[in-house]
Protein backbone atom coordinates (compact mmCIF):
# COMPACT_ATOMS: atom_id res chain seq x y z
CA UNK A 1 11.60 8.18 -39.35
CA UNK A 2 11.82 11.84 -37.84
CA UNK A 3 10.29 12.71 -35.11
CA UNK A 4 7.55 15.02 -36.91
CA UNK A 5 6.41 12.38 -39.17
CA UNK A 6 5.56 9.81 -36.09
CA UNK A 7 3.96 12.64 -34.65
CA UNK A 8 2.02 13.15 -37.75
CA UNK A 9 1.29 9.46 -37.44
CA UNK A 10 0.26 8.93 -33.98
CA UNK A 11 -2.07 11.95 -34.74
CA UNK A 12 -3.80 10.44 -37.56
CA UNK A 13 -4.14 7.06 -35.70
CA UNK A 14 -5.81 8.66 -32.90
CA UNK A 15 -8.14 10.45 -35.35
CA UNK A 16 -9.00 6.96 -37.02
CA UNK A 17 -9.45 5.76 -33.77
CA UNK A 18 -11.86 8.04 -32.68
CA UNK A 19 -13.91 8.34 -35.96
CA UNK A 20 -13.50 3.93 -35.50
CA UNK A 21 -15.02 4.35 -32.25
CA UNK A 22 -17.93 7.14 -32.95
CA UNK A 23 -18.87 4.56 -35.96
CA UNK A 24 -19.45 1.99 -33.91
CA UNK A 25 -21.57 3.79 -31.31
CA UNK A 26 -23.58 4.94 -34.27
CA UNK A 27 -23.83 1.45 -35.83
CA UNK A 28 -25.20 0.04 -32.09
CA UNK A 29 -27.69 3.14 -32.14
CA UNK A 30 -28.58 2.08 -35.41
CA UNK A 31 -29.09 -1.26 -35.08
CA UNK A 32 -30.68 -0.89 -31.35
CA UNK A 33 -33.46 1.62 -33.59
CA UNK A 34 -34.19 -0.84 -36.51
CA UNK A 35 -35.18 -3.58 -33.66
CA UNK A 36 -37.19 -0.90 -32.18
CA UNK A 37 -38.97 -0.36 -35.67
CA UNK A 38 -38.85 -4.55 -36.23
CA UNK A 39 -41.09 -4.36 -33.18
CA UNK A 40 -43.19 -1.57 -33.94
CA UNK A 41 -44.19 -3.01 -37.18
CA UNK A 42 -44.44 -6.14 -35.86
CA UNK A 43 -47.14 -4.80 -33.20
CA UNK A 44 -48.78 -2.76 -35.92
CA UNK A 45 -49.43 -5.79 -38.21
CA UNK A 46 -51.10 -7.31 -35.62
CA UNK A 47 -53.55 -4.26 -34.84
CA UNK A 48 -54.37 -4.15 -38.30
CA UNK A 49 -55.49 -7.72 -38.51
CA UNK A 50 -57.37 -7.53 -35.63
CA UNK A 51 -59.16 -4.29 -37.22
CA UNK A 52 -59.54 -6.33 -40.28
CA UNK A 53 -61.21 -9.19 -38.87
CA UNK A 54 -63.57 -7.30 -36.68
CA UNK A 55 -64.34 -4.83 -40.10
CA UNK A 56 -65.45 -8.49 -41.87
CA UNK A 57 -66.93 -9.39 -38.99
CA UNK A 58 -69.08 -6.40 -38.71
CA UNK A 59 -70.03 -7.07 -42.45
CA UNK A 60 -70.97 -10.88 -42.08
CA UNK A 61 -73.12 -9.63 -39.38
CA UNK A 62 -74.66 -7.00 -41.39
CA UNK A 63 -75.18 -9.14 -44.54
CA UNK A 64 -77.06 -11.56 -42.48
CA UNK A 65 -79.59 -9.03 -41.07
CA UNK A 66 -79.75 -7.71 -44.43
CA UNK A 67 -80.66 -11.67 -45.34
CA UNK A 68 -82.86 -11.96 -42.63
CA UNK A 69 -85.62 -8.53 -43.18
């Protein structure tokens, strides 16, 4: 092969390399976010079921006073 074309080459590699590279940071980034947003919705769940059973709660109680006048 000629000189040039390896050049070429080697150029290209490195550019594959680095675009290889910047991928993979981005996938890590990625993936480090969606546990980040696992969590969040994990935590978020659980605030709404607490809401939920204190909202029935608040209506059992009610009913029953309403029962009780």
């Amino acid at each position: 092969m000629s000189d040039d074309l390896l050049e070429s080459l080697e150029a290209k590699m490195d550019r594959l390399i680095q675009v290889c590279e910047r991928l993979q940071h981005e996938n890590e980034e990625l993936r480090a976010k969606s546990q980040d947003w696992q969590r969040e919705r994990v935590r978020l769940i659980e605030k709404n079921d607490l809401a939920r059973s204190r909202v029935e709660a608040m209506i059992i109680r009610l009913k029953s006073l309403e029962s009780e006048s």
